[in-house]
Each structure stands twice: as C-alpha cells, then as structure tokens.
PDB file of N, CA and C in Angstrom:
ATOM      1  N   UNK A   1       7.078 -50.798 -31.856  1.00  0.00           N
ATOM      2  CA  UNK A   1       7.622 -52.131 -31.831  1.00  0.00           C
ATOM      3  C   UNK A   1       6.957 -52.911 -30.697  1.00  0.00           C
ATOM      4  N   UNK A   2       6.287 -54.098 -31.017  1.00  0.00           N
ATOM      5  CA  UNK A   2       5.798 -55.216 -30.259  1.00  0.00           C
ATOM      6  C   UNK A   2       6.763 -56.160 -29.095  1.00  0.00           C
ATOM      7  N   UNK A   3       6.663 -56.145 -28.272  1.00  0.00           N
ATOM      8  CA  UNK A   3       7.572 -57.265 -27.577  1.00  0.00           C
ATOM      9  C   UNK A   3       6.492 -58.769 -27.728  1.00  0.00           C
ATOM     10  N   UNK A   4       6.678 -59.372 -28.518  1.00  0.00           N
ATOM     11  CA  UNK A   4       6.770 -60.737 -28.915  1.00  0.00           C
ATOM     12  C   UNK A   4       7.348 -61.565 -28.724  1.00  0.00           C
ATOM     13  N   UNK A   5       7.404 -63.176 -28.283  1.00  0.00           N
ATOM     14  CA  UNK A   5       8.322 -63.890 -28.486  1.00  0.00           C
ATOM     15  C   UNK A   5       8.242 -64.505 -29.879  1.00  0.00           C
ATOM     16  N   UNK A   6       9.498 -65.214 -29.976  1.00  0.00           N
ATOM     17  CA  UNK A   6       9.352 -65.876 -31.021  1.00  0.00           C
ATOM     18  C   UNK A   6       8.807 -66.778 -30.984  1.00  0.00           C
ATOM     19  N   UNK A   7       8.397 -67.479 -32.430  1.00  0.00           N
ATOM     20  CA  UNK A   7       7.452 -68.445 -32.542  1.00  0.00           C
ATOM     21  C   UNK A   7       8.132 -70.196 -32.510  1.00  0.00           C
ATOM     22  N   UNK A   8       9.228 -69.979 -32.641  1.00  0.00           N
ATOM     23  CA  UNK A   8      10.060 -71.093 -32.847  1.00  0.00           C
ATOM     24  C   UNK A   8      10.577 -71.939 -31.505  1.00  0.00           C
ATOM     25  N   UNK A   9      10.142 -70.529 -30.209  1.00  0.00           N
ATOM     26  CA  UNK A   9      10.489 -71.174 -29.048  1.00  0.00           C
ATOM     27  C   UNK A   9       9.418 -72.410 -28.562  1.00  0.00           C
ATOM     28  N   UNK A  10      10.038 -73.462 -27.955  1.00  0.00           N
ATOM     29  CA  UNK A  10       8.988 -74.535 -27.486  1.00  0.00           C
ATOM     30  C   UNK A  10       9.058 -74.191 -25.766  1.00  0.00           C
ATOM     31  N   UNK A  11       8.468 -74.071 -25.160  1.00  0.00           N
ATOM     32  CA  UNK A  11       7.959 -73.630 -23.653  1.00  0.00           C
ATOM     33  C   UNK A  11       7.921 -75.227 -22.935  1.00  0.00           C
ATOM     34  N   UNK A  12       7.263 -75.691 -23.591  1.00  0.00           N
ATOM     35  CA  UNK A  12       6.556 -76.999 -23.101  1.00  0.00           C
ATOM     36  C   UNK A  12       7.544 -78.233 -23.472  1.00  0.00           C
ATOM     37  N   UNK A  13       8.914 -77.951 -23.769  1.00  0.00           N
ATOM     38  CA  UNK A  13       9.158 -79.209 -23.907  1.00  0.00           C
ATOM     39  C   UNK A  13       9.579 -80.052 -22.879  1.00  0.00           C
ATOM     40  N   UNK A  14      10.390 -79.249 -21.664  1.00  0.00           N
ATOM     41  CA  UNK A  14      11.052 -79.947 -20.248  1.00  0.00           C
ATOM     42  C   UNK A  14       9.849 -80.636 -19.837  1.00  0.00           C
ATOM     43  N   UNK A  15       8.697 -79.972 -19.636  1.00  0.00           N
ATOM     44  CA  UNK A  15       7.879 -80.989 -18.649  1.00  0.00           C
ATOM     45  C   UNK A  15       7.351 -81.655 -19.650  1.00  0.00           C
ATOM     46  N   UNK A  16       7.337 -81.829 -20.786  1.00  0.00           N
ATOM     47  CA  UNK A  16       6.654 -82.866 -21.858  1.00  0.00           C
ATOM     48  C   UNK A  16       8.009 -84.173 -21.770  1.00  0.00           C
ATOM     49  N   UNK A  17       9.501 -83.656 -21.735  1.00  0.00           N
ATOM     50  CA  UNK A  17      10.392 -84.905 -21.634  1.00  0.00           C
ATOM     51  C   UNK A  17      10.190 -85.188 -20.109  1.00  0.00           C
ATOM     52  N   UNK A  18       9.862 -84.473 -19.288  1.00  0.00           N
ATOM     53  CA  UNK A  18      10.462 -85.146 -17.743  1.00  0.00           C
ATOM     54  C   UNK A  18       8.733 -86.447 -17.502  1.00  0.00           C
ATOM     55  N   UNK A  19       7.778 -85.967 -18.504  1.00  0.00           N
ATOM     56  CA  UNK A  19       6.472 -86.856 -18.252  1.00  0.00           C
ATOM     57  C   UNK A  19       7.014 -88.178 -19.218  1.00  0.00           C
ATOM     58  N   UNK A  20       7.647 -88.032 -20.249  1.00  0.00           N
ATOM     59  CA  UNK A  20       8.006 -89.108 -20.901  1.00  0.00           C
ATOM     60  C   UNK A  20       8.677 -89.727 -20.444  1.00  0.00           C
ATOM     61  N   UNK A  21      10.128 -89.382 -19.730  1.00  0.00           N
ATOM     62  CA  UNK A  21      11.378 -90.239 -19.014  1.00  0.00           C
ATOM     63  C   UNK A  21      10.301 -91.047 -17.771  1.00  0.00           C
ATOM     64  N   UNK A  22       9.091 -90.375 -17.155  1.00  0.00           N
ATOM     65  CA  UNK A  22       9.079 -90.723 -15.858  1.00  0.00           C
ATOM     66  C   UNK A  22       8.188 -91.976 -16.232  1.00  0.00           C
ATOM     67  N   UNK A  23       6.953 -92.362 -17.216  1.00  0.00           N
ATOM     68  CA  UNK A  23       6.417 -93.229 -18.111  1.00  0.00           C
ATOM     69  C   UNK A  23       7.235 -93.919 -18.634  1.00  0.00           C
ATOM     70  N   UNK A  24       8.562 -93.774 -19.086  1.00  0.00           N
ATOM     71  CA  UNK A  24       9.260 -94.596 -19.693  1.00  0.00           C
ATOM     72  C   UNK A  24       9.717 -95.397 -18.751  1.00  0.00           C
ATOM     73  N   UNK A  25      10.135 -94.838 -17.190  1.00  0.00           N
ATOM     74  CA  UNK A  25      10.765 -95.440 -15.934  1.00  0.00           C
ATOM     75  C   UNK A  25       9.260 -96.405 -15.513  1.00  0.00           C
ATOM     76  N   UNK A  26       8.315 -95.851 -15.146  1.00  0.00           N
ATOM     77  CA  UNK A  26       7.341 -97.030 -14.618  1.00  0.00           C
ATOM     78  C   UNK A  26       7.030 -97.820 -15.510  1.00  0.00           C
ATOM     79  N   UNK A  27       7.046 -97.847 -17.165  1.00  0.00           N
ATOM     80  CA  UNK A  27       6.409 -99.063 -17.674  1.00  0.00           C
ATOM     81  C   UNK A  27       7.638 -99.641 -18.238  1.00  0.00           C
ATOM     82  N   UNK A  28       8.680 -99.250 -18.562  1.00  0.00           N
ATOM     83  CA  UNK A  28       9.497-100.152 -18.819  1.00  0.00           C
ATOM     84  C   UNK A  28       9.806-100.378 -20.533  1.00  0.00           C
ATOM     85  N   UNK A  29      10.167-101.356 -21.063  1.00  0.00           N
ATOM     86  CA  UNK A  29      10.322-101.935 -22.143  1.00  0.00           C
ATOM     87  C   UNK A  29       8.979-101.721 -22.942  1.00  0.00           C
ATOM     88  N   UNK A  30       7.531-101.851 -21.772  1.00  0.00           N
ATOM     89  CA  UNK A  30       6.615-101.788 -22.796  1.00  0.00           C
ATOM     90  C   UNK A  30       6.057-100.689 -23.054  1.00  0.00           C
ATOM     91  N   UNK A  31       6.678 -99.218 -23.052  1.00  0.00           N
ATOM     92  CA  UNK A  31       6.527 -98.097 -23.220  1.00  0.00           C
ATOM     93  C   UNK A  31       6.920 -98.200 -24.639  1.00  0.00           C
ATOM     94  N   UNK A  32       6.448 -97.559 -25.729  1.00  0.00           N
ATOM     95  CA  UNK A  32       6.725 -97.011 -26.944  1.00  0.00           C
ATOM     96  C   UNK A  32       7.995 -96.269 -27.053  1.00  0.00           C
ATOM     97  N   UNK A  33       8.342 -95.268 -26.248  1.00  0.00           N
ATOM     98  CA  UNK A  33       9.265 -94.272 -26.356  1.00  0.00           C
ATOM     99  C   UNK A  33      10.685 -95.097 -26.224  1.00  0.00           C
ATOM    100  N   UNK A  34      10.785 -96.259 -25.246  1.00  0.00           N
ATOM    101  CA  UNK A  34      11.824 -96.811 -24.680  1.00  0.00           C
ATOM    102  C   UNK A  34      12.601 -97.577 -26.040  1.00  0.00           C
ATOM    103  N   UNK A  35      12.685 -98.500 -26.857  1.00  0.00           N
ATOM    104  CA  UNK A  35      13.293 -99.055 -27.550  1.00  0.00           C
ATOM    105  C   UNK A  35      14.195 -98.004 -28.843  1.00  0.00           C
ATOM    106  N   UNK A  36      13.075 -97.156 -29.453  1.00  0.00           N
ATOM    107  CA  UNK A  36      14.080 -96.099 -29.812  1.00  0.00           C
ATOM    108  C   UNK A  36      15.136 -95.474 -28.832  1.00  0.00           C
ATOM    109  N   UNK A  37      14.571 -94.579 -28.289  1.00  0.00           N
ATOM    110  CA  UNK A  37      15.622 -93.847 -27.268  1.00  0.00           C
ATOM    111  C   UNK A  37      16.849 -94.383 -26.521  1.00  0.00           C
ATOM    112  N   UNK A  38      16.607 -96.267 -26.310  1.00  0.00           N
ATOM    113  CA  UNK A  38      17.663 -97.076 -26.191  1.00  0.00           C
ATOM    114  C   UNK A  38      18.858 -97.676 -27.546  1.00  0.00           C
ATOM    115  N   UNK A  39      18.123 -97.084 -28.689  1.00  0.00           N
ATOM    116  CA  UNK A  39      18.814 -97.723 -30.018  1.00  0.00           C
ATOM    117  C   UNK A  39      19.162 -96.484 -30.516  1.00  0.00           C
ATOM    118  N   UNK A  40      18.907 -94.965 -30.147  1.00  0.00           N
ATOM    119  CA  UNK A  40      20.002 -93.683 -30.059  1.00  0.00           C
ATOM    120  C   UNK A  40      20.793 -94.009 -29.539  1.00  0.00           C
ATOM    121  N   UNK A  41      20.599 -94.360 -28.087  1.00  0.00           N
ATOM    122  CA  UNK A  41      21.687 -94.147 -26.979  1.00  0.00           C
ATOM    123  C   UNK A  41      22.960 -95.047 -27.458  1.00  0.00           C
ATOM    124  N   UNK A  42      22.421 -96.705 -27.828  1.00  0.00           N
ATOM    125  CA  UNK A  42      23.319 -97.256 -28.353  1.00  0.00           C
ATOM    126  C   UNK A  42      24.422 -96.723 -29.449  1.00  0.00           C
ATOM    127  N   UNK A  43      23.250 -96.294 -30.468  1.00  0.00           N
ATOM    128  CA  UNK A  43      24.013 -95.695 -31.611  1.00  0.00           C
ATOM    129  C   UNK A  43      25.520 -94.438 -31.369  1.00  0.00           C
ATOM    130  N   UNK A  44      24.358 -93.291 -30.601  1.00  0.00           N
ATOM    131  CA  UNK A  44      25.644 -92.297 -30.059  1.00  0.00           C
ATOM    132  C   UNK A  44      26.913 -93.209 -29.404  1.00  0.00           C
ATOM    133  N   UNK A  45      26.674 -94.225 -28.597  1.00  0.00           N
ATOM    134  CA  UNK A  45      27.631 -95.007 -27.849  1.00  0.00           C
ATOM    135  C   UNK A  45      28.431 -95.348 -28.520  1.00  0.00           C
ATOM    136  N   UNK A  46      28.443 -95.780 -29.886  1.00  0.00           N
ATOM    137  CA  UNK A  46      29.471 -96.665 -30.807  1.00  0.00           C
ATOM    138  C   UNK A  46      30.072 -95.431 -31.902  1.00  0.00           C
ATOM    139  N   UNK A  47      29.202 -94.219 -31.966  1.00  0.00           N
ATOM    140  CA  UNK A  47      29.748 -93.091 -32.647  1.00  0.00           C
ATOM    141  C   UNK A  47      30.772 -92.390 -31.512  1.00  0.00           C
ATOM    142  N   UNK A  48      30.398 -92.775 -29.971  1.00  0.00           N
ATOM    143  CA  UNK A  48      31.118 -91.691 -29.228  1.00  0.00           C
ATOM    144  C   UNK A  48      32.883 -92.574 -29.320  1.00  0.00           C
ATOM    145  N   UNK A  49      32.952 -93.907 -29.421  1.00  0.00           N
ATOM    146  CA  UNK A  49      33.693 -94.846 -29.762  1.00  0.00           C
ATOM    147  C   UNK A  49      34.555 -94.665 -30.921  1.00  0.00           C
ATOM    148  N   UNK A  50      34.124 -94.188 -31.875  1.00  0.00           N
ATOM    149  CA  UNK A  50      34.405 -93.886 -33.141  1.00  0.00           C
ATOM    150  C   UNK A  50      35.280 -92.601 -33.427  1.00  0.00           C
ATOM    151  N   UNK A  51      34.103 -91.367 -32.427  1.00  0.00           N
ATOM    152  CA  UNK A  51      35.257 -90.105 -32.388  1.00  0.00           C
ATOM    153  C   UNK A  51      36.015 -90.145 -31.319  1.00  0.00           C
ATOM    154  N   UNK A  52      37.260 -89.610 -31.089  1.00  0.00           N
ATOM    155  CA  UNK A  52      38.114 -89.795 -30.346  1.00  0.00           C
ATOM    156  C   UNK A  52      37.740 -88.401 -29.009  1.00  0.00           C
ATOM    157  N   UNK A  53      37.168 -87.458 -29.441  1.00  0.00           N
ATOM    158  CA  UNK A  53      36.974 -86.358 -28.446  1.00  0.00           C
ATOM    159  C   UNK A  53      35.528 -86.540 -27.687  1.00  0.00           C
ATOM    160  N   UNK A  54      34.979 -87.172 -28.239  1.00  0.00           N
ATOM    161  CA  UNK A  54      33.380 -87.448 -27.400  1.00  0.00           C
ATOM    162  C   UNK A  54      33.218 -88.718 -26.206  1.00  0.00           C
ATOM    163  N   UNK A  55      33.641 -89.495 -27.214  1.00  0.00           N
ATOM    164  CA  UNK A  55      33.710 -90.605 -25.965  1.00  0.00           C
ATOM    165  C   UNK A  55      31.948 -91.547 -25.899  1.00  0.00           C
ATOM    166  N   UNK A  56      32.191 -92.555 -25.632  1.00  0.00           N
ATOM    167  CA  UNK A  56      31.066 -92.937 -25.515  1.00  0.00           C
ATOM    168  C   UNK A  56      30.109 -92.795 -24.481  1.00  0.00           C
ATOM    169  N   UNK A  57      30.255 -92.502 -23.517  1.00  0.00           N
ATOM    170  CA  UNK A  57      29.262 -91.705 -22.575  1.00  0.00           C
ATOM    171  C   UNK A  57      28.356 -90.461 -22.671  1.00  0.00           C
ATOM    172  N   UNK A  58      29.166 -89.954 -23.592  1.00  0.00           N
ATOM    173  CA  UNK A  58      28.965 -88.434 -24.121  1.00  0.00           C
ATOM    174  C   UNK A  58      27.888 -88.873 -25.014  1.00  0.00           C
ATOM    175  N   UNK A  59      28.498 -90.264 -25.898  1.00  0.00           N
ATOM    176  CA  UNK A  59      28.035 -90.438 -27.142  1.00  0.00           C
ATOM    177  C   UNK A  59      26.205 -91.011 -26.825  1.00  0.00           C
ATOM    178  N   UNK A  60      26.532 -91.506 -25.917  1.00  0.00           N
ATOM    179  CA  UNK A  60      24.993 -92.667 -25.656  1.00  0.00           C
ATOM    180  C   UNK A  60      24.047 -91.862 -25.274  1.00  0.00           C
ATOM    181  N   UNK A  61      24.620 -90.654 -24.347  1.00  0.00           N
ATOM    182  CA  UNK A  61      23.479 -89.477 -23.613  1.00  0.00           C
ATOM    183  C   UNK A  61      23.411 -88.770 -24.657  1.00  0.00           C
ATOM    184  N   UNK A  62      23.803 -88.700 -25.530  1.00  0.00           N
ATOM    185  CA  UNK A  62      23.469 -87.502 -26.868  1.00  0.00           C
ATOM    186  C   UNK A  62      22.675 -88.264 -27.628  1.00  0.00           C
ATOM    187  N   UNK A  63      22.936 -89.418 -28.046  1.00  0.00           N
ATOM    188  CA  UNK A  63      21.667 -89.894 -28.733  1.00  0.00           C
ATOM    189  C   UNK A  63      20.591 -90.551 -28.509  1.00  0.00           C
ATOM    190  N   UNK A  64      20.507 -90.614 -26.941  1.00  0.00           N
ATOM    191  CA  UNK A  64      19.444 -91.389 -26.368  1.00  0.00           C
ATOM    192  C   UNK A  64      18.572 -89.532 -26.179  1.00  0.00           C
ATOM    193  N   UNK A  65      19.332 -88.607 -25.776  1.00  0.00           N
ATOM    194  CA  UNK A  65      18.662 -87.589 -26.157  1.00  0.00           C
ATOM    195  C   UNK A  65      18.006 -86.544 -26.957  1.00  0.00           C
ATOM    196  N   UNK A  66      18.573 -87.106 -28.303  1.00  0.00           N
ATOM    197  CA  UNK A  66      18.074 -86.855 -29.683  1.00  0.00           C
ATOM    198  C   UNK A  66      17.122 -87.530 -29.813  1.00  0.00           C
ATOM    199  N   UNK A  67      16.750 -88.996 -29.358  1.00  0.00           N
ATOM    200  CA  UNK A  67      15.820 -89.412 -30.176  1.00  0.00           C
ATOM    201  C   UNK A  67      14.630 -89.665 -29.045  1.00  0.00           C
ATOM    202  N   UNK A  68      15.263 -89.152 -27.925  1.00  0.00           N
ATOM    203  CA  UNK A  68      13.559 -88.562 -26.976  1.00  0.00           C
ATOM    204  C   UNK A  68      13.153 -87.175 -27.377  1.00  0.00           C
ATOM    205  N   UNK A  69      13.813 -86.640 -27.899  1.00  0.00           N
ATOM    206  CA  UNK A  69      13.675 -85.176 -28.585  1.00  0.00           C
ATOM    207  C   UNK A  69      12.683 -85.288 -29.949  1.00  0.00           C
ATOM    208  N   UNK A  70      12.891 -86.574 -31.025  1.00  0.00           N
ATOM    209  CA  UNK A  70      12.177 -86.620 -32.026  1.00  0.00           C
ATOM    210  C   UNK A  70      10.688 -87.653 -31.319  1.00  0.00           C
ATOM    211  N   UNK A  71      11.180 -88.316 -30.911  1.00  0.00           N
ATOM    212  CA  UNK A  71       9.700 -89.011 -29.952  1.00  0.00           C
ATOM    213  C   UNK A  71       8.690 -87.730 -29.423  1.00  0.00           C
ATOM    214  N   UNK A  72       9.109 -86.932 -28.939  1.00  0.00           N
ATOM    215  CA  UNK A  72       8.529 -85.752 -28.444  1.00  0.00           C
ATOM    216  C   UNK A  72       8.011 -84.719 -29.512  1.00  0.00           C
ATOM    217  N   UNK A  73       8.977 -84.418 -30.226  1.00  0.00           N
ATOM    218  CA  UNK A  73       8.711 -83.062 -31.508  1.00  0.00           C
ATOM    219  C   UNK A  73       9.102 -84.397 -32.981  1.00  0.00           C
ATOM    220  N   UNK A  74       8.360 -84.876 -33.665  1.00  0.00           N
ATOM    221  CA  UNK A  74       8.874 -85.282 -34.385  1.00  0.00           C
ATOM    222  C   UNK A  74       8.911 -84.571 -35.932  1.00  0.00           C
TER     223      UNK A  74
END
C-alpha cells in the first residue's frame, strides 16, 4: 500500500485567496474579483435575513466567501 494523498485536496488555495483579498484591498472596485464577491456577500446578507438561525453577518461572510472561492476554483 502507497501513502498517497488524495487528488481532490487543493494545497494552494489559502495563499491563492490571501493574494486575491490583498489585490482586491489595493485596487479596489477596479479589481475583477471585487463586485462579485460583494454581490455574494450581499446576497448571503439578505438570505442570512431570511433564515432565522444564521443571521446576516453569518450570511454576508458566507457568501462573499463562496464566491471568492468560485473566482478562485471556478
């Protein structure tokens, strides 16, 4: 028996989001990544509104983090 990892693991994604958040912080609005990841965040915000156990704080960081997640791995 081989010790392998699996293939499904991504290694590279923390420092691939922490280079995107930090590009998204110096350029601003005119970054690509920024207008989605602000129209998750919104979205989760009005879903976290919607469910009664999430809350919208919960809601805005979950989908502003989903959709830096598909910006990244799409």
């Amino acid at each position: 028996m081989t010790e392998r990892e699996p293939n499904h693991q991504d290694h590279d994604l923390l420092p691939d989001a922490t280079a995107e958040m930090k590009a998204m912080a110096r350029e601003g609005m005119k970054h690509p990544s920024t207008k989605p990841v602000l129209t998750g965040a919104a979205v989760g915000a009005v879903a976290g509104i919607v469910l009664p156990v999430v809350g919208p704080i919960i809601g805005g960081v979950a989908g502003a983090g989903f959709m830096l997640y598909k910006r990244l791995r799409p």
